[in-house]
Protein backbone atom coordinates (compact mmCIF):
# COMPACT_ATOMS: atom_id res chain seq x y z
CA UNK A 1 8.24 -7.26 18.35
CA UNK A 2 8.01 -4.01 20.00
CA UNK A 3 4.62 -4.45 21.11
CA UNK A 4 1.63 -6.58 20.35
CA UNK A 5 0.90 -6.69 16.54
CA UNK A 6 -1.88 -6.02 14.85
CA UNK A 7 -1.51 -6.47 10.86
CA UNK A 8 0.57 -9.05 9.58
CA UNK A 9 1.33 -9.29 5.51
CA UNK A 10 4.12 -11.04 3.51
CA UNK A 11 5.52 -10.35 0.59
CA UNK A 12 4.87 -12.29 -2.49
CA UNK A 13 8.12 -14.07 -2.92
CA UNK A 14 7.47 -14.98 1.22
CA UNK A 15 10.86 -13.68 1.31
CA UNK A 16 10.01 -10.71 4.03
CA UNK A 17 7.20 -10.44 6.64
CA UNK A 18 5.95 -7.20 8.15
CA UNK A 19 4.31 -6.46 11.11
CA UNK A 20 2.40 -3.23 12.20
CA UNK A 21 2.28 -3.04 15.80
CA UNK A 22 0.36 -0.92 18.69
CA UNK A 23 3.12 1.38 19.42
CA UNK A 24 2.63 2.99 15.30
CA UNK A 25 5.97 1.54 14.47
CA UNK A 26 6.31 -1.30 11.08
CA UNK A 27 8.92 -4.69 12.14
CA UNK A 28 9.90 -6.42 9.11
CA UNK A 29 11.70 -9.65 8.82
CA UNK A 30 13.59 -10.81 6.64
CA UNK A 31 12.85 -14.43 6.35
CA UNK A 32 15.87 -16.87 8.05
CA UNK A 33 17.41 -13.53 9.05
CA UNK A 34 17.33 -12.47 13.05
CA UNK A 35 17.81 -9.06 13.09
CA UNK A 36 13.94 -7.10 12.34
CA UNK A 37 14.16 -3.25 10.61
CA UNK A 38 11.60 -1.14 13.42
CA UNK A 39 10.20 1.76 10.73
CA UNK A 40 8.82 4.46 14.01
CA UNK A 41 7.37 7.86 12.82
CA UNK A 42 4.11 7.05 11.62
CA UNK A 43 1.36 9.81 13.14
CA UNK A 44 -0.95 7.48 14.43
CA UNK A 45 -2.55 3.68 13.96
CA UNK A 46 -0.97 1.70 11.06
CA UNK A 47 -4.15 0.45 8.86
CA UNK A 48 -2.60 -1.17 6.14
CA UNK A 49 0.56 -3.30 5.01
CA UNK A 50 0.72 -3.87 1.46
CA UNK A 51 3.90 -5.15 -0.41
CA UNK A 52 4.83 -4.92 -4.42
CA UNK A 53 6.09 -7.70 -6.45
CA UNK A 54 9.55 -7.91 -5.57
CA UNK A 55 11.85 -5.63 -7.40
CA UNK A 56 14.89 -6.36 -9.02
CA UNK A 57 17.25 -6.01 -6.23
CA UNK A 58 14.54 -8.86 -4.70
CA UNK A 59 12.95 -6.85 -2.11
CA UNK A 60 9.50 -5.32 -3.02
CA UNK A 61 8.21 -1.78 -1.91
CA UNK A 62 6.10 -2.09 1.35
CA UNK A 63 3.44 0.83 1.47
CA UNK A 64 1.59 1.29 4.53
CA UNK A 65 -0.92 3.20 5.60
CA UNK A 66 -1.66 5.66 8.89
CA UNK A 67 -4.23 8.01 8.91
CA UNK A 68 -4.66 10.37 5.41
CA UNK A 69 -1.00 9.55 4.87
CA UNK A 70 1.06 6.30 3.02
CA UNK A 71 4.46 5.61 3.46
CA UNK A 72 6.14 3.56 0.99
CA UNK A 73 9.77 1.53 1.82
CA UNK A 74 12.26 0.42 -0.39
CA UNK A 75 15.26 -1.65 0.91
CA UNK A 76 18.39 -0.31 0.08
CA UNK A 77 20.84 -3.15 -1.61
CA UNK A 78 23.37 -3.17 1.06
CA UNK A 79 21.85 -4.54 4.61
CA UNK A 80 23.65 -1.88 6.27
CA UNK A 81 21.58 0.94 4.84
CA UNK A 82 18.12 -0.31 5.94
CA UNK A 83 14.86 0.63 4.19
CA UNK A 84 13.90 4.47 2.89
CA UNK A 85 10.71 5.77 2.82
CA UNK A 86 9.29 8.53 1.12
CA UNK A 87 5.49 9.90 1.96
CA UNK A 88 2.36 9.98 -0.20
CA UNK A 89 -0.09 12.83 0.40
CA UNK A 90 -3.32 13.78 -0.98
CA UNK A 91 -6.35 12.00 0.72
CA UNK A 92 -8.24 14.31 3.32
CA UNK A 93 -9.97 11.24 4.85
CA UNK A 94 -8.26 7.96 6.44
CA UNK A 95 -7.14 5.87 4.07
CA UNK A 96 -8.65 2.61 4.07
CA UNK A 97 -6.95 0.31 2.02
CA UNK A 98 -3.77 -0.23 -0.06
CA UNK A 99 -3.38 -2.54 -3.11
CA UNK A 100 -0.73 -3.00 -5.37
CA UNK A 101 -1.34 -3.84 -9.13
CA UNK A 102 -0.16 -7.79 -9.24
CA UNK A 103 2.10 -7.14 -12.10
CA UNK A 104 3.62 -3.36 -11.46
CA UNK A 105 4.48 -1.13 -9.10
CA UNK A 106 0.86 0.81 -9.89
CA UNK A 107 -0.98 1.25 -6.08
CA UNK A 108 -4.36 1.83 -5.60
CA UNK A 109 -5.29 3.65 -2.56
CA UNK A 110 -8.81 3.94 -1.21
CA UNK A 111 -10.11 6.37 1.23
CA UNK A 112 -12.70 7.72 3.44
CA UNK A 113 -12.47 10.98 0.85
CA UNK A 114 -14.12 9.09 -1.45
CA UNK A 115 -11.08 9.01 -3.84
CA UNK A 116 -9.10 6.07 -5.17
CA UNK A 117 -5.99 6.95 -6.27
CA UNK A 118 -3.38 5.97 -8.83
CA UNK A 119 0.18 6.23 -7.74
CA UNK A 120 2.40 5.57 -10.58
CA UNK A 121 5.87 3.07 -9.52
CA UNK A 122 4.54 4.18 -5.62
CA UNK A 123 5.89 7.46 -6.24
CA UNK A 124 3.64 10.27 -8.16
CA UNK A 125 -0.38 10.37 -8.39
CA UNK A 126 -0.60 9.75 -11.86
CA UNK A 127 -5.16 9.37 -11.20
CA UNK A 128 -7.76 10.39 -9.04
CA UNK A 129 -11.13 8.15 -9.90
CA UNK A 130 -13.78 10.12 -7.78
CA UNK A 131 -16.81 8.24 -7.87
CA UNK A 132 -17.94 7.56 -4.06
CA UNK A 133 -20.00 10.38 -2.35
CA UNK A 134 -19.93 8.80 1.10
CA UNK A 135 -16.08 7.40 0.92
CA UNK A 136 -14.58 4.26 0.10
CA UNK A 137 -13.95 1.23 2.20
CA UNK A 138 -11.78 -0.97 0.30
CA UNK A 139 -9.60 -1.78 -3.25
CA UNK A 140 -8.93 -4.87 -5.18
CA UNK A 141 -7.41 -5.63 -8.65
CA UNK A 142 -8.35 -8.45 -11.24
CA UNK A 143 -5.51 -10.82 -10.86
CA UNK A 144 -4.48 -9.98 -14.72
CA UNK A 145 -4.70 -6.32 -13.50
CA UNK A 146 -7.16 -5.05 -16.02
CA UNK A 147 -10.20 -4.16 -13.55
CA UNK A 148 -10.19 -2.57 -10.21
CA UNK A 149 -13.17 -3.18 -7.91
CA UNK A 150 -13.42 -0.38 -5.01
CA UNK A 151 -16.26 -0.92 -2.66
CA UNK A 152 -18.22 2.36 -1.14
CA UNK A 153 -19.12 2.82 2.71
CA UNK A 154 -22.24 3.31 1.05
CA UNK A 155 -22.97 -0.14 -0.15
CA UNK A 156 -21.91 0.49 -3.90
CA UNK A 157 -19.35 -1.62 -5.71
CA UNK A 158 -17.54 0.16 -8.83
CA UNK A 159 -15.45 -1.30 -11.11
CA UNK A 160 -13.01 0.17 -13.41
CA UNK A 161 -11.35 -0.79 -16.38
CA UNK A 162 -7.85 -0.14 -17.60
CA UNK A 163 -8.53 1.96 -21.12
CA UNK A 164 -8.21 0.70 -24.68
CA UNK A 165 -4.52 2.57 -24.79
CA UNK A 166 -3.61 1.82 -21.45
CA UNK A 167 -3.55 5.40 -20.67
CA UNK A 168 -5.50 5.00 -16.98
CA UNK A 169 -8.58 3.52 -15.76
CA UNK A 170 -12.03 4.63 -16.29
């Protein structure tokens, strides 16, 4: 490792291991393999490692987490190429937890802002559920994915529920 780690998460299929580290930089492992991807550039302290349900190339998305920004990293088929990452904006507070849906590519994120946010396949905000005055401190899904639980910094817990047409979360 680059330096001393201080998040640890696998993915699902314990295929791939990632580790964010004190120097802002991501190491992930591909299980059996010896060779570690280093993902540098974040703006400051990694909070959060999350990783999809792997996709059908078998690697899942990895989002992580640094400040009011997530990064989320795909691995390209060929080994060669690595992992790409593309950058989610829209919380003006830290981010304080990540949490994919266990049975898409839906995340949840959950901020000091106060908003939890939808981001449909990882990619676009597709909701913004603004419920928590005084920000929220973490995320969780049912494990059927039905209800998401975010707890407030305030105390409050508030669960949502996906809609009759499955057309969001209220």
């Amino acid at each position: 490792m680059p330096s001393a780690s201080i998040i640890t998460a696998w993915s699902e299929d314990s295929k791939y291991i990632a580790s964010a580290n004190l120097d802002n930089t991501i190491t992930v492992l591909e299980y059996g393999s010896p060779h570690p991807w280093v993902m540098r550039g974040f703006p400051g302290k990694i909070s959060n490692l999350a990783w999809s349900q792997p996709l059908s190339n078998n690697a899942p998305l990895l989002a992580a987490s640094s400040m009011e920004d997530i990064v989320v990293w795909k691995k390209e088929p060929d080994d060669n190429d690595g992992w790409n990452a593309h950058i989610l904006t829209i919380h003006d507070g830290k981010i304080q937890q990540l949490a994919f849906h266990p049975h898409s590519l839906l995340l949840a994120s959950a901020a000091d802002d106060g908003w939890l946010c939808l981001w449909i396949k990882a990619k676009q905000v597709g909701q913004i559920l603004e419920r928590a005055m005084n920000g929220l401190s973490c995320v969780a899904w049912s494990q059927d994915g039905k209800q998401l639980a975010a707890g407030s910094q305030d105390g409050e817990l508030i669960i949502f529920s996906e809609c009759k047409r499955g057309k969001g979360f209220g």
